[in-house]
Every structure is written in structure tokens, then in C-alpha cells.
Protein backbone atom coordinates (compact mmCIF):
# COMPACT_ATOMS: atom_id res chain seq x y z
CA UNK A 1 87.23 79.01 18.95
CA UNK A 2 91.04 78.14 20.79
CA UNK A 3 91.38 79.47 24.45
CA UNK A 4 93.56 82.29 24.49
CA UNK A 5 96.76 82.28 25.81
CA UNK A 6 98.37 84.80 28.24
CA UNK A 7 100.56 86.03 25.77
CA UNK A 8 96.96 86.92 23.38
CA UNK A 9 95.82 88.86 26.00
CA UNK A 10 99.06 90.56 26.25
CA UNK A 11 98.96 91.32 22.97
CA UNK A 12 95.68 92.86 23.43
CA UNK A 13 96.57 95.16 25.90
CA UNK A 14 100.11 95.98 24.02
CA UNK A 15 97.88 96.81 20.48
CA UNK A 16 95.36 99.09 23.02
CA UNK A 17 98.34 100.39 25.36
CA UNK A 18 97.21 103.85 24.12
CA UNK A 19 93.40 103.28 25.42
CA UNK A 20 95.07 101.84 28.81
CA UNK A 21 97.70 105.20 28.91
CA UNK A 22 94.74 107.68 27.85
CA UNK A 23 92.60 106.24 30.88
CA UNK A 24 95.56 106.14 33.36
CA UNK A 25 96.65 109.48 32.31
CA UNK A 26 92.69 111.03 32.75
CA UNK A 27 92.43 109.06 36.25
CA UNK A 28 96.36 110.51 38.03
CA UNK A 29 95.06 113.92 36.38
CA UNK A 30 91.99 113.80 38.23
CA UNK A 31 93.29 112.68 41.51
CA UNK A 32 95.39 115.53 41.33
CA UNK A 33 92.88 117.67 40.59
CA UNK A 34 90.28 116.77 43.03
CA UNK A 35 93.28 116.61 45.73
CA UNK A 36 94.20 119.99 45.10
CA UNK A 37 90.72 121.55 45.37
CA UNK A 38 90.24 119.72 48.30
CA UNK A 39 90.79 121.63 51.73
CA UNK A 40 93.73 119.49 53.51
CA UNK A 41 93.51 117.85 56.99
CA UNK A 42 96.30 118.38 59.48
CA UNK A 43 96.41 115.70 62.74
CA UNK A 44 97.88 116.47 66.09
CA UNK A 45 99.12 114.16 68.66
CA UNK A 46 99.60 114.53 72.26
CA UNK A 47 100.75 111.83 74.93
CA UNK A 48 100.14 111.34 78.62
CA UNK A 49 100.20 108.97 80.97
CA UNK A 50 98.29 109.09 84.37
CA UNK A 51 100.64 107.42 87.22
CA UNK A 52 99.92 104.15 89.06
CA UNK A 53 97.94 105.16 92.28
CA UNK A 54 98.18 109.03 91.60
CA UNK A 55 95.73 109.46 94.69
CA UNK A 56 98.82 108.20 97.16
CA UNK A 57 101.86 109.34 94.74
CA UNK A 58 101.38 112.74 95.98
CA UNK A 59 101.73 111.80 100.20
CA UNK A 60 103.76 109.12 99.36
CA UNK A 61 106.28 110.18 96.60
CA UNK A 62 109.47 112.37 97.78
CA UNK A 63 110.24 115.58 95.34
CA UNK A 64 113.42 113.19 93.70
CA UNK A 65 110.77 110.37 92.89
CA UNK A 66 109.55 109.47 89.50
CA UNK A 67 105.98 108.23 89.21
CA UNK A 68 105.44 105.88 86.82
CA UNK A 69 102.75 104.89 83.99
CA UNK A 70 99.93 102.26 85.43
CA UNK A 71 100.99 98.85 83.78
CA UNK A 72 96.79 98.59 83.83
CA UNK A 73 95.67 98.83 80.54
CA UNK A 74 92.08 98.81 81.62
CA UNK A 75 92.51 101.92 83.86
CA UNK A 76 93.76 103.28 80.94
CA UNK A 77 90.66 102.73 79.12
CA UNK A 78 89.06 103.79 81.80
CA UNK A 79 90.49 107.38 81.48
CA UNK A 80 89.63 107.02 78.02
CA UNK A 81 86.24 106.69 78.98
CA UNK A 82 86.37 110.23 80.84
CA UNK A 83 88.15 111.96 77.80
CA UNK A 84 85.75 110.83 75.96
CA UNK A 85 82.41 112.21 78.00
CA UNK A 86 80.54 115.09 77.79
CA UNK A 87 81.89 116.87 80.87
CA UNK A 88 85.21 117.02 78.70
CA UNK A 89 83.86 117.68 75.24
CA UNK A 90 81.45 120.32 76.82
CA UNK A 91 84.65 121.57 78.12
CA UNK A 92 87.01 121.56 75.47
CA UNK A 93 84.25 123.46 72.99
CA UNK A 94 84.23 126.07 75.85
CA UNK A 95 88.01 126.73 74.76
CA UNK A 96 87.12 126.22 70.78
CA UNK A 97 83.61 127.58 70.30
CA UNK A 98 84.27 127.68 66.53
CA UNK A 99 84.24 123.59 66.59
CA UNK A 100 80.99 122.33 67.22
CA UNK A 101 80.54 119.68 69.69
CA UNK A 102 80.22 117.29 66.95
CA UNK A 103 83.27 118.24 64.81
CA UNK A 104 85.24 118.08 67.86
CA UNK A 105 83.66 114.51 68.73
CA UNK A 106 84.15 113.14 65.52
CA UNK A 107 87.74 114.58 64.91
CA UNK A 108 89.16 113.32 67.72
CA UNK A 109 90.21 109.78 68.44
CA UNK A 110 91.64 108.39 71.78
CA UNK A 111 94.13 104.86 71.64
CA UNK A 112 96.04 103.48 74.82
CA UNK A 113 99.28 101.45 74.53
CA UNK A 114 99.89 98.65 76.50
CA UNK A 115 102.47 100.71 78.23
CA UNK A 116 99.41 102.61 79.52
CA UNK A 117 100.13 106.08 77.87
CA UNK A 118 97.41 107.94 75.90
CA UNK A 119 97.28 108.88 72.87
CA UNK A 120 95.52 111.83 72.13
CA UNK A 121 94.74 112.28 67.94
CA UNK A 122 93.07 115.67 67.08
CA UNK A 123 92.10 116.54 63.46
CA UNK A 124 91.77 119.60 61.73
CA UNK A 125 91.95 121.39 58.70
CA UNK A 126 94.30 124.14 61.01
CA UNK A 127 97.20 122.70 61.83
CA UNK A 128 97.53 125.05 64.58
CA UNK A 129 94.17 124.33 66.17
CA UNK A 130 94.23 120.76 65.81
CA UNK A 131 97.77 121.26 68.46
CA UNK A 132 95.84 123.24 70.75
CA UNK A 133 92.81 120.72 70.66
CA UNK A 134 95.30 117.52 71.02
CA UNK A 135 97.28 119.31 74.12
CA UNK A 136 93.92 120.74 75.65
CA UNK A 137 92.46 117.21 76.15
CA UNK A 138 95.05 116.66 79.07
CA UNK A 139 94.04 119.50 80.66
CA UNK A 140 90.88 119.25 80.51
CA UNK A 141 91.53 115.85 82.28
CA UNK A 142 93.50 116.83 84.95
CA UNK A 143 90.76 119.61 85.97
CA UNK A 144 87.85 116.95 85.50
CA UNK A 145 89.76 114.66 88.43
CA UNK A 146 90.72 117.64 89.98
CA UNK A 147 87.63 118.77 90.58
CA UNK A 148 86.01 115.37 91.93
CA UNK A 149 88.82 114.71 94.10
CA UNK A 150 88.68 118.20 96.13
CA UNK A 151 84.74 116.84 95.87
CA UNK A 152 85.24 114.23 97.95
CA UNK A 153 88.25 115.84 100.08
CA UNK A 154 85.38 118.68 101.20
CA UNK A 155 83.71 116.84 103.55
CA UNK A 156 86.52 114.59 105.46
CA UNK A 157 88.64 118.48 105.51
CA UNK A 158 85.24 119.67 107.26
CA UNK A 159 85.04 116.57 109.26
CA UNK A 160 88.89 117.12 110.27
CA UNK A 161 88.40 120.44 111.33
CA UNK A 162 85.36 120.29 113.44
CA UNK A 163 87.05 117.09 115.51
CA UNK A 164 90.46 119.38 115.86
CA UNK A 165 88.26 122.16 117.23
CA UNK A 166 86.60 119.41 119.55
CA UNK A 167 89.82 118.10 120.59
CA UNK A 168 91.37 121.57 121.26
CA UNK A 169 88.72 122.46 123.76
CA UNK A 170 88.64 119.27 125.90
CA UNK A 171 92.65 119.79 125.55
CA UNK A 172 92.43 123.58 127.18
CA UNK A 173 90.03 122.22 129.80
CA UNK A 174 92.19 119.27 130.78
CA UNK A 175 95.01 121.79 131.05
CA UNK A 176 93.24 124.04 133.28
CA UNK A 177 92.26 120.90 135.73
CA UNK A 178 95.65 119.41 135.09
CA UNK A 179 97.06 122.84 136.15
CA UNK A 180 94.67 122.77 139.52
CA UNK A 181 95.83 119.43 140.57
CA UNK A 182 99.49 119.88 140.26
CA UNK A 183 99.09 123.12 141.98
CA UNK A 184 97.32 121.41 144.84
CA UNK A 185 99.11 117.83 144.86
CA UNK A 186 101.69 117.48 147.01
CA UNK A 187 102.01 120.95 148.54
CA UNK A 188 102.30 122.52 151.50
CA UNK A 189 98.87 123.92 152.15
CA UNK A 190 97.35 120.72 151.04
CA UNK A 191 99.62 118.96 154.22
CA UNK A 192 99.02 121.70 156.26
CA UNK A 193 95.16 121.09 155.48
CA UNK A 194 95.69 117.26 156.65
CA UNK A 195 97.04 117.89 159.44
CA UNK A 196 94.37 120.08 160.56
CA UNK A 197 91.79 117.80 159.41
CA UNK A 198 93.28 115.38 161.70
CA UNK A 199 93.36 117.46 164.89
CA UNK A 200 89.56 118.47 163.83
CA UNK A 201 88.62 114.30 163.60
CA UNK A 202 90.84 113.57 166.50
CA UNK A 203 88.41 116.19 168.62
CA UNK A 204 85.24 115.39 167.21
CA UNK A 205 85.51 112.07 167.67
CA UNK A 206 86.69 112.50 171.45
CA UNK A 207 83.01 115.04 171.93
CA UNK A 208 81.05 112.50 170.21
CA UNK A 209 82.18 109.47 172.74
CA UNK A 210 81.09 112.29 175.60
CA UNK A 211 78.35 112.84 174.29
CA UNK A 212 77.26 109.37 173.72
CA UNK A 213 78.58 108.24 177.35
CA UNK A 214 76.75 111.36 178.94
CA UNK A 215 73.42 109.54 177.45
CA UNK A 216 74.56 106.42 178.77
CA UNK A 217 75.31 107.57 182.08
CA UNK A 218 71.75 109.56 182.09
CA UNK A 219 70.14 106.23 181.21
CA UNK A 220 71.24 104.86 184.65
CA UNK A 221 69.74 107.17 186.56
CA UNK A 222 66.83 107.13 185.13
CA UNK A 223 66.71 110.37 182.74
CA UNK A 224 68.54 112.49 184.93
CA UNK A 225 72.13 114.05 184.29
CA UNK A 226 73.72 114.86 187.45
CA UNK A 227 76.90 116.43 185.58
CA UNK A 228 74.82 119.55 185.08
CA UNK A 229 74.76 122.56 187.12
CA UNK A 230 71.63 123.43 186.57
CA UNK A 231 70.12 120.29 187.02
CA UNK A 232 71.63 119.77 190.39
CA UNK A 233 70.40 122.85 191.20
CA UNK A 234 66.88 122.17 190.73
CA UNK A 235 67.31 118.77 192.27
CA UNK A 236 68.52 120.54 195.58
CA UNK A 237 65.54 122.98 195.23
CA UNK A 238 63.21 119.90 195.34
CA UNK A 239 64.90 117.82 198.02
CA UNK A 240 64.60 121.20 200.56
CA UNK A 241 61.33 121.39 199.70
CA UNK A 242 60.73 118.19 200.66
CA UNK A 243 62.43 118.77 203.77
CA UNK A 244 60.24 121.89 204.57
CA UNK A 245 57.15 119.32 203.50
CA UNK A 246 58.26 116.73 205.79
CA UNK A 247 58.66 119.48 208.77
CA UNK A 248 55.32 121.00 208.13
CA UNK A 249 53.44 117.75 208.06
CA UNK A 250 54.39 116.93 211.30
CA UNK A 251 53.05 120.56 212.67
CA UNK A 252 49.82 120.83 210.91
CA UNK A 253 46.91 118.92 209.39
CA UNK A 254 47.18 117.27 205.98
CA UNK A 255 44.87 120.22 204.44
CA UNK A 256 46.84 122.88 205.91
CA UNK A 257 47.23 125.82 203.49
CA UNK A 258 51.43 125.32 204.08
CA UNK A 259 51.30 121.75 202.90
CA UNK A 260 48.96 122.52 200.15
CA UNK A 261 51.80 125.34 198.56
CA UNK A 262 54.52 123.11 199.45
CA UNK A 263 53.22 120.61 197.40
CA UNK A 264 52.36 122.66 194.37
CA UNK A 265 55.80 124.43 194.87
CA UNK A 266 57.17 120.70 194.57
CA UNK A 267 55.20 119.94 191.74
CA UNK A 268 56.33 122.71 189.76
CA UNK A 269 60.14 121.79 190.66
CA UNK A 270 59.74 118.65 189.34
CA UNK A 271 57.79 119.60 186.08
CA UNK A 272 60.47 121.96 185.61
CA UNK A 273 63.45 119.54 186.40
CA UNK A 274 62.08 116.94 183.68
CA UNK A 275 61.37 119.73 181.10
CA UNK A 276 64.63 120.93 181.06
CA UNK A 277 66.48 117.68 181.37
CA UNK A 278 64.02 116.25 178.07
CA UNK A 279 65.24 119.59 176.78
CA UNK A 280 69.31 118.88 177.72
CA UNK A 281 68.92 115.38 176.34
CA UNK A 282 67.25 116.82 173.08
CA UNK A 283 69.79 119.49 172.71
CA UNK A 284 72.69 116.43 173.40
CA UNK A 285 70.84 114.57 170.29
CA UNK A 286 71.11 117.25 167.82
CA UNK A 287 74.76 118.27 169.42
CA UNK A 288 75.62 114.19 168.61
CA UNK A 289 74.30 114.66 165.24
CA UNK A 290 75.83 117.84 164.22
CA UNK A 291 79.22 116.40 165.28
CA UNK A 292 78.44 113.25 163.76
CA UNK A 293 78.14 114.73 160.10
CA UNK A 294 81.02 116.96 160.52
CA UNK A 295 82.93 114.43 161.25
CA UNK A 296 82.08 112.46 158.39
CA UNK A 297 82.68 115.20 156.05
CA UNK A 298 85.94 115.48 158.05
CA UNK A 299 86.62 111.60 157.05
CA UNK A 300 85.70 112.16 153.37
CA UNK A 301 87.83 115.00 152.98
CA UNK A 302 90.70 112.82 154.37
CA UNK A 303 90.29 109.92 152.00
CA UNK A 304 90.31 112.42 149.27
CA UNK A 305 93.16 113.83 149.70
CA UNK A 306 95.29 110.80 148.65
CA UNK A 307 93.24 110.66 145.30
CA UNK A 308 94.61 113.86 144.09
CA UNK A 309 97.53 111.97 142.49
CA UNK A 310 95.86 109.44 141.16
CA UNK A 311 93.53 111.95 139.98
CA UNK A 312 96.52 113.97 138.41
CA UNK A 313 97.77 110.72 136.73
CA UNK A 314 94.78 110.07 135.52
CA UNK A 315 94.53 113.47 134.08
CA UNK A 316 97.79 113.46 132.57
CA UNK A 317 97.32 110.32 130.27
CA UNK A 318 94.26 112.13 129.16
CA UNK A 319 96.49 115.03 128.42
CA UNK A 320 99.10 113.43 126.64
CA UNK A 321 96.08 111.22 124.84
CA UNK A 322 94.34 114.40 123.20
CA UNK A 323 97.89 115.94 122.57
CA UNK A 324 98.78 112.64 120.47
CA UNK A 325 94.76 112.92 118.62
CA UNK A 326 95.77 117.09 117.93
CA UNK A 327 98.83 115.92 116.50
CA UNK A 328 97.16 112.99 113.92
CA UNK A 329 94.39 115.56 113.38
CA UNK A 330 96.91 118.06 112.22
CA UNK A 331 99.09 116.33 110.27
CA UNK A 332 95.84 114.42 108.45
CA UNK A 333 94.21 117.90 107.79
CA UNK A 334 98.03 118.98 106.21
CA UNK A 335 97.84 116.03 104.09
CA UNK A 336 94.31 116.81 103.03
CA UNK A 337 95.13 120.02 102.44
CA UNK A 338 98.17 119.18 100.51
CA UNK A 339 96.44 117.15 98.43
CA UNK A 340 93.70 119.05 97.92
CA UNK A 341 96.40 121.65 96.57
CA UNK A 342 98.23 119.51 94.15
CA UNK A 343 95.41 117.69 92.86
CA UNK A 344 95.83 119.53 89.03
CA UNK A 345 99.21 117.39 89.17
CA UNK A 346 96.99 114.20 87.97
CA UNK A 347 99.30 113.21 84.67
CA UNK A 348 102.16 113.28 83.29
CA UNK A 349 102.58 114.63 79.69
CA UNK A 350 105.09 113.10 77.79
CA UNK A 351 104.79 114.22 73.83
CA UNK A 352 102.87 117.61 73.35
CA UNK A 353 101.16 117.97 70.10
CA UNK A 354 103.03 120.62 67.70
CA UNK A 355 101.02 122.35 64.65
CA UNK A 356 101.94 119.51 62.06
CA UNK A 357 103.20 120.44 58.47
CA UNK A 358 102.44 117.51 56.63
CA UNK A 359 98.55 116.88 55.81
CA UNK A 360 96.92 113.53 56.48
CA UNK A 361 94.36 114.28 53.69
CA UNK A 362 95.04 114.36 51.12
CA UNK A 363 97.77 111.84 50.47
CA UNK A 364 99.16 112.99 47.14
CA UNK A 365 101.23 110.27 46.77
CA UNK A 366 99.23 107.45 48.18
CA UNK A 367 95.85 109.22 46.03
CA UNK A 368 97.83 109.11 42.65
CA UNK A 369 99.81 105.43 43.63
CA UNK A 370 95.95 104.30 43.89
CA UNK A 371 94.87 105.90 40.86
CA UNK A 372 97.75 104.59 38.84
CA UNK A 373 97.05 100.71 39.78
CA UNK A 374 92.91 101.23 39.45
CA UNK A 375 93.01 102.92 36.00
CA UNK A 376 95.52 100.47 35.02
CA UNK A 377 93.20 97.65 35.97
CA UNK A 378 90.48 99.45 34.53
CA UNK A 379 92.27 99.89 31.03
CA UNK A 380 93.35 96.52 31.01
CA UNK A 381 89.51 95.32 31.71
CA UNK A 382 88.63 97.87 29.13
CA UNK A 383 91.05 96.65 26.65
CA UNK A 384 90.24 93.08 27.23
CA UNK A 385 86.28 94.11 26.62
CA UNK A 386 86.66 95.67 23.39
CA UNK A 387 88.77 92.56 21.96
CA UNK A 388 85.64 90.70 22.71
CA UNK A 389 83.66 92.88 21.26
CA UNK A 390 85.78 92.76 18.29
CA UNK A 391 86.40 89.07 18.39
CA UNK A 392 82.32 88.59 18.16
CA UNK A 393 81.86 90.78 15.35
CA UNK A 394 84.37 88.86 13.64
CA UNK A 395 83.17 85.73 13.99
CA UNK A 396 79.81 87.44 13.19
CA UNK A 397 80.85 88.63 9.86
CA UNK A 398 82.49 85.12 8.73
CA UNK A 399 79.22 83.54 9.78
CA UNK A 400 77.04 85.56 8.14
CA UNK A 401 78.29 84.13 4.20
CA UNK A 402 77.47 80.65 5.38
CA UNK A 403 74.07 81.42 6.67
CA UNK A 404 73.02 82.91 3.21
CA UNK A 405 74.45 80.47 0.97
């Protein structure tokens, strides 16, 4: 049997080109067919882009500048990852109940360009729903970070505003001492007051060194203190009765009834005279004491005086410290705030996704350019298997004469 040529099996299909037609003809009919009984698909797009450090664009960024996409392709896939989760797809069936969670998950495809913008791809068999899915996606986003950023912006606000309240009453209570001090610093009455203290130490001091020479002076003569009246009066009342002792004595016997009083009367002078000079020196003590104190306190008032500036310095750094602290505090609780306030503004859309009018299933075009080459490759296969066929019964026949002679 000779090989057959390419130009044989031409021939083959050429004499069964109405076979190979008849099959390409049934297999463009029923693409067309099925196609057109088949509900068409519609696909959305929308694209966004999330800026390069959108946390400190929004403090950072004047109203004129332009934030741009991250050049990070992996934080892009990282955003992907939260489109993708089921906080957003929970979400996003909230808005579209008549999806189920599945559709929705399996119609919708996420892609990220190495420019860093997202590509949202939403599926549907209504156009106008598969838009509104695509363009919800961003949203959905934005609210997502929104909501964990003012999260985590709760607690420093809180922490803000309790150390502002702290601040602002050690502020109002440095005021109110600052206020005292300047009042008192540097004024009249507080010179005035110096100068008396002065004239106060000046004469205490002079009563103390009387006092303490008055004790010295009674030390020499031997516990008694000649400088008082009274004392010198009960020292003459003992020396005349000595003098009337002295006189009687030399009149009468030693146990004459005169000496006897005289005596006692002279006993009792002299008890007396030491009682009351034990009680002058105990009352000089206490005097020496007293004075002594006051005139320390007199002392310690003096050396205060010169502190109140320093005091008032001192004061006034701590005022102008917890002014500059306020001022941080506010302008970090502002910025807080601030943020807190524009944290929806986490993207940047830059395509939104507009009901499409063209189907992406089913391709009429592509179905029938697909059906055309496959039927044609069947028919030709088909063709070629019936020559075969025919080619063995041939040679079948033409042996079978041979066999029976």
C-alpha cells in the first residue's frame, strides 16, 4: 500500500468538503444557539490607589499637595488581603443582600499593578450591579481602616486629655502662687516688714545679753542679784535684824525669849530671800528662753525674705514649663482629632466602575471563531476516518477473490 501524499489527503477532504461544511455549519449554529440562551455576564472595574504613608499624609500634606500611589507593591497586596476578608465581604453583602456571600466571593477578583493601584473586577449578570459592587469595594475599604485607626486614636485622645486636664490644674495653682510672690516680692510692706524685723532682732538680742550678764553677775555673788529692789529690800530687812540680834545678845542671856524671835524672824528672812531669788533666777531662765526662740524665728524670717525671688524665679520657669506642655498637649490632641476626622480620606479613586454594555460571556465572536476552527478539525479528522474506512474495505473486497481461488 504507497504512503499517501499531502495532496491525497487533500483530496480527501476536497471529495468530503460537504461532510466537513455540514459539521462546521451544525457546530457555529450551535454556539449560537447555546450563546443566545445563555444569560450574559457583564464585568465592572474600579481603580484606587491608597497613598504612600496615608497615616502622616494627612498632618503632613498642605491642601495644594498631591499624595501619591505607594511604589510598594507588597503593601498593595497587603490591602488586597483586607478587600479580600470577611469583615469586607460581610460588609459589602450588607449593601447587596440579593448576592450571597459566595457569589459575591467568587465574582469578584482583586489584581495590583506595579504602579501600586488596585484593580477592583466585579462580575455580574446586571451590568448595573456589578458597577455598584466594583465602586463599593473602595468604600468599604476606606471605612474598614477608618474604623481601626479611630481604634487605636481612642485611647492616646483619652490619654491626651486626661494629661491636659492634669497640666491645667498644676498651671492655675502655679498662677495663684506665682501671683502671691510677685505681689509680695519686692514691695513696700515686705521692706517695711524687714526693717521691723531688724529693730525687733536688734532688741532682743540686746535683752538676751542682759539677761545672760544679770546671771553672770548673780553667779559672783553667790546666787544673789543685788540689781533688784526687792531683793535689796529683804537683804536690808535681814542685816537690821541682825543688828537688833547683835544688841540683844549683849543685854540678855542666850535663851532669852528676844533672841529666840530674833532668830526665827532671821530665819524666815533668809528662807524668804533665797526663795524668791531661786524664783527671780527661774523666771530670768524662762525670760532667756522665750527671747531666745523669738529671736530665732526673728532670724529665720530674715533669711527668708531674700528667697522670695528666687522662689518667684523658680516659680516662673515652672510657669512658662507647663504653659509650653499645654501648648504640645493642645496642638497633639488637634492633630489627633484632625485625624481622627479625616480618617474616611484613606484612598484615592482613580477609575470608577460604570454599568458596562458589552458582556464578557458570552463572546459571540470569540464562541463561533472557536467553533469554526474545532469543527473544522473535527471534519477534517472525520473525513480522513471514513477514507480509511473506505480504503480497508477496498482492499478487503480485492482480497477476498484471491483467498477463494
Amino acid at each position: 500500500m504507497n504512503e499517501k501524499t499531502l495532496y491525497d489527503y487533500w483530496m480527501v477532504c476536497y471529495r468530503r468538503k460537504f461532510t466537513i461544511l455540514i459539521m462546521v455549519v451544525t457546530a457555529v449554529t450551535g454556539v449560537l444557539v447555546i450563546g443566545a440562551s445563555l444569560p450574559a455576564i457583564y464585568e465592572a472595574r474600579a481603580m484606587f490607589y491608597v497613598p504612600s504613608s496615608a497615616a502622616t499624609q494627612r498632618s503632613n500634606l498642605s491642601a495644594t499637595d498631591v499624595p501619591l500611589p505607594t511604589s510598594n507593591q507588597d503593601d498593595a497586596k497587603a490591602n488586597i488581603g483586607i478587600l479580600k476578608g470577611r469583615d469586607t465581604l460581610r460588609a459589602i453583602h450588607a449593601q447587596f443582600p440579593q448576592r450571597s456571600i459566595d457569589t459575591l466571593q467568587r465574582n469578584v477578583d482583586f489584581t495590583a499593578g506595579r504602579d501600586g493601584i488596585i484593580h477592583v473586577y466585579a462580575r455580574d449578570r446586571d451590568p448595573a450591579l456589578a458597577a455598584a459592587v466594583a465602586n463599593a469595594y473602595y468604600f468599604a475599604f476606606s471605612h474598614f481602616l477608618t474604623q481601626r485607626m479611630q481604634e487605636r486614636a481612642l485611647p492616646r485622645t483619652a490619654a491626651i486629655r486626661a494629661r491636659l486636664d492634669e497640666v491645667e490644674r498644676e498651671l492655675q495653682a502655679v498662677i495663684a502662687s506665682r501671683n502671691a510672690l510677685a505681689g509680695l516680692s519686692g514691695s513696700p510692706l515686705l521692706d517695711t516688714e524687714a526693717t521691723e524685723l531688724i529693730r525687733e532682732r536688734s532688741g532682743m538680742s540686746k535683752e538676751l545679753d542682759e539677761l545672760r550678764g544679770s546671771d553672770g553677775q548673780s553667779g559672783e555673788n553667790n546666787g544673789r542679784d543685788t540689781t533688784s529692789p526687792v531683793i535689796a529690800e529683804m537683804e536690808r530687812q535681814i542685816a537690821q535684824i541682825d543688828m537688833d540680834l547683835a544688841k540683844t545678845r549683849q543685854k540678855t542671856l542666850p535663851n532669852h525669849p528676844d533672841q529666840i524671835a530674833l532668830m526665827k524672824s532671821r530665819d524666815a528672812a533668809v528662807a524668804a530671800l533665797q526663795e524668791k531669788m531661786a524664783s527671780l533666777k527661774s523666771n530670768k531662765k524662762t525670760r532667756s528662753e522665750t527671747v531666745h526662740s523669738m529671736l530665732q524665728k526673728r532670724e529665720q524670717r530674715l533669711k527668708a525674705i531674700p528667697q522670695y525671688q528666687s522662689t518667684l524665679n523658680e516659680t516662673d520657669q515652672k510657669y512658662r514649663d507647663l504653659r509650653a506642655a499645654k501648648s504640645f498637649l493642645k496642638n497633639s490632641l488637634e492633630e489627633a482629632i484632625l485625624a481622627s476626622s479625616k480618617a474616611g480620606e484613606i484612598g484615592v479613586i482613580v477609575e470608577t466602575a460604570q454599568p458596562p454594555e458589552v458582556p464578557v460571556f458570552p463572546i459571540v465572536w470569540l464562541n463561533v471563531l472557536i467553533a469554526l476552527i474545532m469543527s473544522s478539525l473535527t471534519g477534517i479528522l472525520y473525513a480522513l476516518l471514513l477514507d480509511y474506512v473506505e480504503d480497508r474495505q477496498i482492499a478487503r473486497r480485492s482480497c477476498a477473490p484471491a483467498v477463494a481461488m
